[in-house]
PDB file of N, CA and C in Angstrom:
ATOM      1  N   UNK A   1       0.851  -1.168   0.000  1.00  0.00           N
ATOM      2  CA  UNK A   1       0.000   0.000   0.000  1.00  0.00           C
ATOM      3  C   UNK A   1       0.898   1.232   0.000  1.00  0.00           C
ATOM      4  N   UNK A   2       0.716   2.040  -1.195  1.00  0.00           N
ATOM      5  CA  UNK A   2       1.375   3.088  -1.324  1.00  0.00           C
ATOM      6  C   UNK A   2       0.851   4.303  -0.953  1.00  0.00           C
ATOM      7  N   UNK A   3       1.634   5.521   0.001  1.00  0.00           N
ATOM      8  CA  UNK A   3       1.513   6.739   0.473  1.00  0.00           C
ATOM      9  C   UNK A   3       1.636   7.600  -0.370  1.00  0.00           C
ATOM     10  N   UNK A   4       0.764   8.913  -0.778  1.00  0.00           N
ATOM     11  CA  UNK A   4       1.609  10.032  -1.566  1.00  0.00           C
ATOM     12  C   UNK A   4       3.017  10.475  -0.755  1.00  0.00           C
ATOM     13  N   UNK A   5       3.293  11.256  -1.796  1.00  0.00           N
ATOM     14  CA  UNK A   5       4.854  12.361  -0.753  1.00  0.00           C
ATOM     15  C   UNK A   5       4.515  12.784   0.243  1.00  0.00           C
ATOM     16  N   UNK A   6       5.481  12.672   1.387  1.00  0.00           N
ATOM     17  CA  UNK A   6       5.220  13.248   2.954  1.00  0.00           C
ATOM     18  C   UNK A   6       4.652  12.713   3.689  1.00  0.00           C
ATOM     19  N   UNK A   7       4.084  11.544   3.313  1.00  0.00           N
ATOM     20  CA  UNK A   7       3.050  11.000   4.388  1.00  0.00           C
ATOM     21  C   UNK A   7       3.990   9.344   4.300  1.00  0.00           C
ATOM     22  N   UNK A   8       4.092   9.096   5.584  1.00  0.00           N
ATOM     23  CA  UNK A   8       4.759   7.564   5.667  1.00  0.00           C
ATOM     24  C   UNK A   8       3.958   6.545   6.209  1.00  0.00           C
ATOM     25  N   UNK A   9       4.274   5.461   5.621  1.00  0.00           N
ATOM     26  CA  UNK A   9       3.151   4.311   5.915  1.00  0.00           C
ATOM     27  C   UNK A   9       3.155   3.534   6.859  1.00  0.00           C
ATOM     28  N   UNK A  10       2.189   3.372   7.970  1.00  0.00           N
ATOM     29  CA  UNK A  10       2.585   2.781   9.538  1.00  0.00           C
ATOM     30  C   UNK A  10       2.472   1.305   8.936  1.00  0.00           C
ATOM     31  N   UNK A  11       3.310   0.866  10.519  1.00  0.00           N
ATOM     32  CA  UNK A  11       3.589  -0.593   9.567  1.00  0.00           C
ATOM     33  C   UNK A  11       2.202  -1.513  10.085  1.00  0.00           C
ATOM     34  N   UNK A  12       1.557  -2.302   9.525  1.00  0.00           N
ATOM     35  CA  UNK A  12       0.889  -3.111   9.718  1.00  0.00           C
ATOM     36  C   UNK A  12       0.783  -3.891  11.510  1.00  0.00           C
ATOM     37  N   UNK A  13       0.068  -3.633  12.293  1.00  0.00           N
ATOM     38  CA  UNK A  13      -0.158  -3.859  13.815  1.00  0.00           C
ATOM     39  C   UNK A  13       0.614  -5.376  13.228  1.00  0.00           C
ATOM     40  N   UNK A  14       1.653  -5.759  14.704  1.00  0.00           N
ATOM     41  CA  UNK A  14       2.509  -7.179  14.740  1.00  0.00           C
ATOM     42  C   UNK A  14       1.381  -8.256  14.691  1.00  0.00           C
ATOM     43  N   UNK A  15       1.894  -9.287  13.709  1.00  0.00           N
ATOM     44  CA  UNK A  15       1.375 -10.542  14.249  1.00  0.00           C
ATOM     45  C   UNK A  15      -0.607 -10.269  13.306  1.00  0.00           C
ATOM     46  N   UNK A  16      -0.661  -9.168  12.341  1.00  0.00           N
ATOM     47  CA  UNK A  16      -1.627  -9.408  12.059  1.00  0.00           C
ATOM     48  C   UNK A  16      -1.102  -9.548  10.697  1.00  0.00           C
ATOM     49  N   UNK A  17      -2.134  -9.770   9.397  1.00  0.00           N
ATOM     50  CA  UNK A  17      -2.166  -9.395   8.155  1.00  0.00           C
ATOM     51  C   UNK A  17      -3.145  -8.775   7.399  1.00  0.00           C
ATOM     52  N   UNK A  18      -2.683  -7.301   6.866  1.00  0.00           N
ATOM     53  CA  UNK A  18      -3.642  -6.407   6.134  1.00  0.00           C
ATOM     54  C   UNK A  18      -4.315  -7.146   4.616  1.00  0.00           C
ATOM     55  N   UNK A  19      -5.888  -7.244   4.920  1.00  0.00           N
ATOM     56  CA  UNK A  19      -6.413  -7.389   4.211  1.00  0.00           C
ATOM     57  C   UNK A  19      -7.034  -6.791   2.663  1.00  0.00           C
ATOM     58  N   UNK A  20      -7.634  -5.476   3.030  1.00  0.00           N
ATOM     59  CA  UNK A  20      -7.876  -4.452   2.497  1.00  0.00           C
ATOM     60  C   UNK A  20      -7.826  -2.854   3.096  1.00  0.00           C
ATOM     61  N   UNK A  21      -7.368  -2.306   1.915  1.00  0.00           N
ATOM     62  CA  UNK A  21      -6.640  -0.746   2.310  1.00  0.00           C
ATOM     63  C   UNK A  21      -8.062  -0.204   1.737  1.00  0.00           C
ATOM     64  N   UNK A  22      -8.775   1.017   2.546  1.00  0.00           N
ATOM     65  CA  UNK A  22      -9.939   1.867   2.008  1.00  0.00           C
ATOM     66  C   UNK A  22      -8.740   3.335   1.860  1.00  0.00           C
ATOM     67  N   UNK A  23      -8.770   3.862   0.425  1.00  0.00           N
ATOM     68  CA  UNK A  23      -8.328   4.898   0.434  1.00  0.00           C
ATOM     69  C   UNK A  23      -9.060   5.855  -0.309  1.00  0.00           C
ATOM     70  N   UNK A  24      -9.005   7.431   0.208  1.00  0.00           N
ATOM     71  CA  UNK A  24      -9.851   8.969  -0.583  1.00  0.00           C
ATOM     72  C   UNK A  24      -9.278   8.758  -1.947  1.00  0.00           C
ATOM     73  N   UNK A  25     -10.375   9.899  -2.386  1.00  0.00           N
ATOM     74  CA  UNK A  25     -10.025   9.811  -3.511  1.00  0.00           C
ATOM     75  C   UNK A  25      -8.987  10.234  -3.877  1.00  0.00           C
ATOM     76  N   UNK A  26      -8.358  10.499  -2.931  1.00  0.00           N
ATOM     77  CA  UNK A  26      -7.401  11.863  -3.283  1.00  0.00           C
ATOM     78  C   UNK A  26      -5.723  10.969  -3.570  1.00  0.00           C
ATOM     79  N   UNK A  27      -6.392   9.670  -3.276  1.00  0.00           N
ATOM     80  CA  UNK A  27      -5.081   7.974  -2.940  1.00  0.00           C
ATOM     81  C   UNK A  27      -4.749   8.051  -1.810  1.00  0.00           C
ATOM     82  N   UNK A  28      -5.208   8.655  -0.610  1.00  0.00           N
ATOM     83  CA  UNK A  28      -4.514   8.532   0.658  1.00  0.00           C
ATOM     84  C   UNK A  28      -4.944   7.637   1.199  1.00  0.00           C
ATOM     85  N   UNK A  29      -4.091   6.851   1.745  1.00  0.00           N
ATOM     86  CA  UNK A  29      -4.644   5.802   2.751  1.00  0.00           C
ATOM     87  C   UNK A  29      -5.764   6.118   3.631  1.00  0.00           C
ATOM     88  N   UNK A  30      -6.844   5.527   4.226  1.00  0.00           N
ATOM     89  CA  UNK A  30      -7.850   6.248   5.360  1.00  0.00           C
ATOM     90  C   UNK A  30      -7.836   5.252   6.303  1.00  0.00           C
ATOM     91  N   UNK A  31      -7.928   3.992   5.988  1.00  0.00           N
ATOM     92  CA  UNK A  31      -8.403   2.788   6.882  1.00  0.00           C
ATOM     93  C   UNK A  31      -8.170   1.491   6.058  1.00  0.00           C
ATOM     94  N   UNK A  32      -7.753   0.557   7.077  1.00  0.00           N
ATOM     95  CA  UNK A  32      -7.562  -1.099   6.816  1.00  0.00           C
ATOM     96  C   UNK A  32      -8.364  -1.524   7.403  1.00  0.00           C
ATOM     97  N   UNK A  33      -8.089  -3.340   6.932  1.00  0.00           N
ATOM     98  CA  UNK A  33      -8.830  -4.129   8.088  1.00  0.00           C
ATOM     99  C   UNK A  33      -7.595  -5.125   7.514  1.00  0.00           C
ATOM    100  N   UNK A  34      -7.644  -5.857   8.865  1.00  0.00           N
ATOM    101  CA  UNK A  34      -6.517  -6.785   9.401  1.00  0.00           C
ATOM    102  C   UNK A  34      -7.479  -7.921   9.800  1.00  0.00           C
ATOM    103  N   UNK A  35      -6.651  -8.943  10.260  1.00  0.00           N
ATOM    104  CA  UNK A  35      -7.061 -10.226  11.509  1.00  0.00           C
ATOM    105  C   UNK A  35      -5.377 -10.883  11.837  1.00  0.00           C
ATOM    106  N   UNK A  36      -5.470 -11.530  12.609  1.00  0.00           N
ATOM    107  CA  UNK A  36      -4.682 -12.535  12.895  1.00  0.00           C
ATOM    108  C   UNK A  36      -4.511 -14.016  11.999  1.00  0.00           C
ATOM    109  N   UNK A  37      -3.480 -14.750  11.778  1.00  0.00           N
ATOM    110  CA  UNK A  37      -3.728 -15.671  10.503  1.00  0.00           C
ATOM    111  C   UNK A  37      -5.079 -16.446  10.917  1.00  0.00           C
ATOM    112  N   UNK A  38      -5.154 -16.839  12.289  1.00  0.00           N
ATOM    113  CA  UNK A  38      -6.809 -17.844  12.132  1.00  0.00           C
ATOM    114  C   UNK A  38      -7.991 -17.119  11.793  1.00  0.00           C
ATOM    115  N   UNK A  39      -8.183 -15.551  11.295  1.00  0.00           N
ATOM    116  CA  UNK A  39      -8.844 -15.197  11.056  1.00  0.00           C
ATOM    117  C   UNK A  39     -10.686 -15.249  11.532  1.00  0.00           C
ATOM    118  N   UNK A  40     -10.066 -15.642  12.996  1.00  0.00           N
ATOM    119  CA  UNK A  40     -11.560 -15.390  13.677  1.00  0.00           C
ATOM    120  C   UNK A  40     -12.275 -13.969  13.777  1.00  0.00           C
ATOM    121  N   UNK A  41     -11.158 -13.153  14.127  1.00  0.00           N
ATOM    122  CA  UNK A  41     -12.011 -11.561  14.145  1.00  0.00           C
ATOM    123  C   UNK A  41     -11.578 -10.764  13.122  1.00  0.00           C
ATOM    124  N   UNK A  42     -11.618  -9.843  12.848  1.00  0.00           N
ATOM    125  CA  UNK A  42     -11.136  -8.813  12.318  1.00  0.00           C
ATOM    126  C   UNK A  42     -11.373  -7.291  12.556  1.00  0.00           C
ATOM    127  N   UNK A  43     -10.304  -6.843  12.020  1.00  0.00           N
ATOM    128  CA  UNK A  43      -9.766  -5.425  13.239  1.00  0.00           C
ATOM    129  C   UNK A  43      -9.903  -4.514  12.097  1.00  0.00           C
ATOM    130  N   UNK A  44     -10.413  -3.173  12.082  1.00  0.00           N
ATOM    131  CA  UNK A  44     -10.379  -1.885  11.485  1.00  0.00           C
ATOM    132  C   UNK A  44      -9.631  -1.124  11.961  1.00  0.00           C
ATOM    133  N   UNK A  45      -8.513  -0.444  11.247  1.00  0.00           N
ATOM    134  CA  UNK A  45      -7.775   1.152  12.010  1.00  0.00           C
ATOM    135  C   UNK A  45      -7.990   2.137  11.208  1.00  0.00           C
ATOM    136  N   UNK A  46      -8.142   3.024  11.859  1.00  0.00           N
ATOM    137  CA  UNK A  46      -8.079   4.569  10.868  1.00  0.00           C
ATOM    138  C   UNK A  46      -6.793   4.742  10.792  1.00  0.00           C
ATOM    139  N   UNK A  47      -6.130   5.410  10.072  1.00  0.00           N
ATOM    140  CA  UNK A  47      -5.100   6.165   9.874  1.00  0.00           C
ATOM    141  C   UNK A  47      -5.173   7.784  10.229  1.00  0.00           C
ATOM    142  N   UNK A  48      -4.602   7.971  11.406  1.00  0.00           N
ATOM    143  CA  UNK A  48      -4.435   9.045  11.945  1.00  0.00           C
ATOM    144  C   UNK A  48      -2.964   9.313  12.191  1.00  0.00           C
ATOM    145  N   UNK A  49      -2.600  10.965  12.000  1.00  0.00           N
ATOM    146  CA  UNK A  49      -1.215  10.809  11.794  1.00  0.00           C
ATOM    147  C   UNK A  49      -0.118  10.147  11.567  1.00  0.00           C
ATOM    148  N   UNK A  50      -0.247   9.589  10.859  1.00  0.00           N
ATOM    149  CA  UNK A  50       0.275   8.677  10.312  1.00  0.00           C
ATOM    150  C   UNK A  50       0.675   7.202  10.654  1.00  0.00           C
ATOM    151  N   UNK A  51      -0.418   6.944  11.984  1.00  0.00           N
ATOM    152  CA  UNK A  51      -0.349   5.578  12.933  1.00  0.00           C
ATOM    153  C   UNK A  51      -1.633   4.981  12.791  1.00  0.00           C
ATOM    154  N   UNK A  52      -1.438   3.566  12.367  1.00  0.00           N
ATOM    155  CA  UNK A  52      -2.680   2.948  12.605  1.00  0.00           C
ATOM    156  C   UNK A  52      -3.554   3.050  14.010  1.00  0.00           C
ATOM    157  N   UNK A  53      -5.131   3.403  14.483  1.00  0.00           N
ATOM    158  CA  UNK A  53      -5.552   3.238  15.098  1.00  0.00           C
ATOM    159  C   UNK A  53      -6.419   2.958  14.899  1.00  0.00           C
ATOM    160  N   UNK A  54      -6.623   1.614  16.264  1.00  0.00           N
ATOM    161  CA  UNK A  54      -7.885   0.492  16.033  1.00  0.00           C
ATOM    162  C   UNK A  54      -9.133   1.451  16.537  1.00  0.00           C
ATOM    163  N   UNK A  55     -10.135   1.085  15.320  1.00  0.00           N
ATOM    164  CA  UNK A  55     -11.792   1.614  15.709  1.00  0.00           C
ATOM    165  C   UNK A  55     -12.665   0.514  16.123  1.00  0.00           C
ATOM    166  N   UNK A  56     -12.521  -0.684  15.616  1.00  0.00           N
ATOM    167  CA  UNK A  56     -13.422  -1.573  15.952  1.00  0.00           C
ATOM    168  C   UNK A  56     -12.685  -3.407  15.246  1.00  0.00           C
ATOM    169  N   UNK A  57     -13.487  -4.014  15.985  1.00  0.00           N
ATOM    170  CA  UNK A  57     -13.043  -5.631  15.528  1.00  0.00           C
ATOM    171  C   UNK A  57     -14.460  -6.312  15.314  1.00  0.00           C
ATOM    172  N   UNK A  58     -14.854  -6.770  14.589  1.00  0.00           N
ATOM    173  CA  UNK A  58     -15.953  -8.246  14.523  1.00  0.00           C
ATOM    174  C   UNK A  58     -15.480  -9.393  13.959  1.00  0.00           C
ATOM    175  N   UNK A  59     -16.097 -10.637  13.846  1.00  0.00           N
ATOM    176  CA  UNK A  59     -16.276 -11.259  13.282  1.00  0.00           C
ATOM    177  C   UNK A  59     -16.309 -11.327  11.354  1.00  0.00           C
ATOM    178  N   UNK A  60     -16.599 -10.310  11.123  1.00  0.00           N
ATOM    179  CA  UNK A  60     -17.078 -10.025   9.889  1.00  0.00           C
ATOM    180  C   UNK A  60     -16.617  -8.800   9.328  1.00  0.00           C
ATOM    181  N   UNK A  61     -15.756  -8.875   8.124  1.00  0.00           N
ATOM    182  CA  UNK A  61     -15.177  -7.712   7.924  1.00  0.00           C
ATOM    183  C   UNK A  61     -16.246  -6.536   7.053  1.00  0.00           C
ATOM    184  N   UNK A  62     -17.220  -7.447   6.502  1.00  0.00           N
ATOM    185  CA  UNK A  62     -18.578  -6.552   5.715  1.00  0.00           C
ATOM    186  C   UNK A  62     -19.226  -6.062   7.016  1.00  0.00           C
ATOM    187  N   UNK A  63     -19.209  -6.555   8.178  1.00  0.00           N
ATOM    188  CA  UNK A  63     -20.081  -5.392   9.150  1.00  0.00           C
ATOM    189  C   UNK A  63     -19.191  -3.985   9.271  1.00  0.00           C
ATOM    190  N   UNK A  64     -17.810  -4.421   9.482  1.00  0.00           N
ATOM    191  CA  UNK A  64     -16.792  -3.638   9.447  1.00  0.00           C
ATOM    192  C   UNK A  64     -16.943  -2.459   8.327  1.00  0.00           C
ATOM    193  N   UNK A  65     -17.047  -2.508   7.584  1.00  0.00           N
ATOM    194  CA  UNK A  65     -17.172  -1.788   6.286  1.00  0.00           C
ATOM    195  C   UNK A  65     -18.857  -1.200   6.567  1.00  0.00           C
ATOM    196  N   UNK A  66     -19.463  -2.039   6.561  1.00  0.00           N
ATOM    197  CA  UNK A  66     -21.360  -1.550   6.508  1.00  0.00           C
ATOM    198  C   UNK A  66     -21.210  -0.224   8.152  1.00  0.00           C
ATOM    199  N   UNK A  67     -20.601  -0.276   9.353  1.00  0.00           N
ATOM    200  CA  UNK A  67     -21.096   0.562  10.311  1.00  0.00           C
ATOM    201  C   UNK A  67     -19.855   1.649  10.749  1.00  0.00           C
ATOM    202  N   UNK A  68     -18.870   1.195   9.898  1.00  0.00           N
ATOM    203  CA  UNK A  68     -17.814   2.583   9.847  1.00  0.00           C
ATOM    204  C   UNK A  68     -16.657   3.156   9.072  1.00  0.00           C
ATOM    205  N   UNK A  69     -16.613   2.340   8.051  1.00  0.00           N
ATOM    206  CA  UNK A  69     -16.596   3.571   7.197  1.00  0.00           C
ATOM    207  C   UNK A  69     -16.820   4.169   6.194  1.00  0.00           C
ATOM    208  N   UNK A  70     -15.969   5.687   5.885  1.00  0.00           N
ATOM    209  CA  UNK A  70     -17.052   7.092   5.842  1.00  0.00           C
ATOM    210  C   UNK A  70     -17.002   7.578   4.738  1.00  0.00           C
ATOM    211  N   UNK A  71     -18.209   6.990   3.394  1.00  0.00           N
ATOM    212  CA  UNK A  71     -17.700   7.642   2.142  1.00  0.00           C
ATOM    213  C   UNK A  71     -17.783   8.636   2.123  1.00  0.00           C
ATOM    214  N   UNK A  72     -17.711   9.818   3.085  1.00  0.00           N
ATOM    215  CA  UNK A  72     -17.711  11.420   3.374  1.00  0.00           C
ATOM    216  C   UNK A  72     -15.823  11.671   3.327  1.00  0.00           C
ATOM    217  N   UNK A  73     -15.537  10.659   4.202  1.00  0.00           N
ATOM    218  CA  UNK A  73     -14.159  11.140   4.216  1.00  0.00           C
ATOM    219  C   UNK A  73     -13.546  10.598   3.233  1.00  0.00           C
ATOM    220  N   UNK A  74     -13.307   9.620   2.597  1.00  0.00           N
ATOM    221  CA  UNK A  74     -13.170   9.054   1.397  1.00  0.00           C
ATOM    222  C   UNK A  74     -12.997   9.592   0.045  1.00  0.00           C
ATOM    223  N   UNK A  75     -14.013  10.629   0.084  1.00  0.00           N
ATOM    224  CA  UNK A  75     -14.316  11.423  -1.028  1.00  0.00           C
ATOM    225  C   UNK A  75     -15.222  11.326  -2.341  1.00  0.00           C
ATOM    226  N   UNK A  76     -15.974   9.985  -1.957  1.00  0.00           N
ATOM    227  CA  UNK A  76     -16.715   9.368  -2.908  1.00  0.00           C
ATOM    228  C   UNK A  76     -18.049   9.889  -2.600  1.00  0.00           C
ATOM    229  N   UNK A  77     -18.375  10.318  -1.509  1.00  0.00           N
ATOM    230  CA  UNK A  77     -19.704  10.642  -1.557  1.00  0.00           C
ATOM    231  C   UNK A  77     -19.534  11.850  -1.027  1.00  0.00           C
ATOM    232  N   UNK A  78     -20.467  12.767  -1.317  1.00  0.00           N
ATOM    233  CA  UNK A  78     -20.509  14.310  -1.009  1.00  0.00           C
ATOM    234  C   UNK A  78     -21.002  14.695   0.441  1.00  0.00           C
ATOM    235  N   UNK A  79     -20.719  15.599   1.255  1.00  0.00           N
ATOM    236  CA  UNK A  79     -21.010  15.830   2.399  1.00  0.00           C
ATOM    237  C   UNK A  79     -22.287  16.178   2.515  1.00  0.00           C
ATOM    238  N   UNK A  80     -23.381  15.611   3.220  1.00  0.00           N
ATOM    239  CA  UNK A  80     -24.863  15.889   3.655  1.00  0.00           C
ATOM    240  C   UNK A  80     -24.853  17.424   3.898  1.00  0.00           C
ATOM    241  N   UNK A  81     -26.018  17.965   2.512  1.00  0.00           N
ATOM    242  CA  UNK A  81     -26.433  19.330   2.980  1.00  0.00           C
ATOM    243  C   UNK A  81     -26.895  19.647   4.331  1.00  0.00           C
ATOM    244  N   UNK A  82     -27.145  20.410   5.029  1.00  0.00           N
ATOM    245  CA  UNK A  82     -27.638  20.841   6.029  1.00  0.00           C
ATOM    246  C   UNK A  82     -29.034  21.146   5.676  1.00  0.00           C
ATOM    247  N   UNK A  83     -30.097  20.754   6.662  1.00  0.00           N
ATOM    248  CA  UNK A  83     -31.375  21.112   6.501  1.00  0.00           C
ATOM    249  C   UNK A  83     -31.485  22.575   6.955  1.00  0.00           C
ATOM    250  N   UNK A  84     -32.462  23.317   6.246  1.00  0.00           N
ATOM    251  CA  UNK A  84     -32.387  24.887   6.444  1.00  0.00           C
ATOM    252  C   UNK A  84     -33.722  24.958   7.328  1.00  0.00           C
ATOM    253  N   UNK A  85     -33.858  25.688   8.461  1.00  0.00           N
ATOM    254  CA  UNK A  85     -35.067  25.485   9.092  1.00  0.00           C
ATOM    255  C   UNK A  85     -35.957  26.886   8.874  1.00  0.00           C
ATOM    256  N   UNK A  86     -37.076  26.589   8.686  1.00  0.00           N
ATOM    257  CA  UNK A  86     -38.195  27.600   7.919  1.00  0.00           C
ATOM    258  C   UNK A  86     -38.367  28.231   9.410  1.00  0.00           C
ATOM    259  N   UNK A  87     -38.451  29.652   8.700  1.00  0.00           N
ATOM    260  CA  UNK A  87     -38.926  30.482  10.339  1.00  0.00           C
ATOM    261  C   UNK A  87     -38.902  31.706   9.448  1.00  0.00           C
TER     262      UNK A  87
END
């Protein structure tokens, strides 16, 4: 998984293996998901300053994907207008 310039790539949490990289549109890395080789759970990190950090683990890496994360930050989907309130 490749970084643009300036940004360096944290290394993969020990003892797991990266499955799939979610990156913006922009190619920046945003978030993985990992497991351990028996692949009972699996682990999500965001990429924050440039260190993996874990958000969540299940069983299932499609729940993983279905309850966090954010095609807002991603860049694929556009940011929710704001509702304008009538008065």
């Amino acid at each position: 998984m490749k970084q643009p310039e300036g940004h360096t790539m944290p290394q993969t949490p020990k003892g797991e293996i990266a499955w799939v990289g979610y990156y913006s549109i922009d190619h920046e890395l945003k978030y993985i998901v990992t497991s351990k080789p028996a692949r009972d759970f699996y682990f999500l990190y965001e990429v924050i300053d440039d260190a993996f950090v874990k958000i969540a683990k299940d069983k299932s890496p499609a729940v993983l994907e279905e309850k966090y994360i954010d095609p807002v930050k991603l860049g694929i989907m556009p940011e929710p207008k704001k509702k304008r309130r009538k008065g």
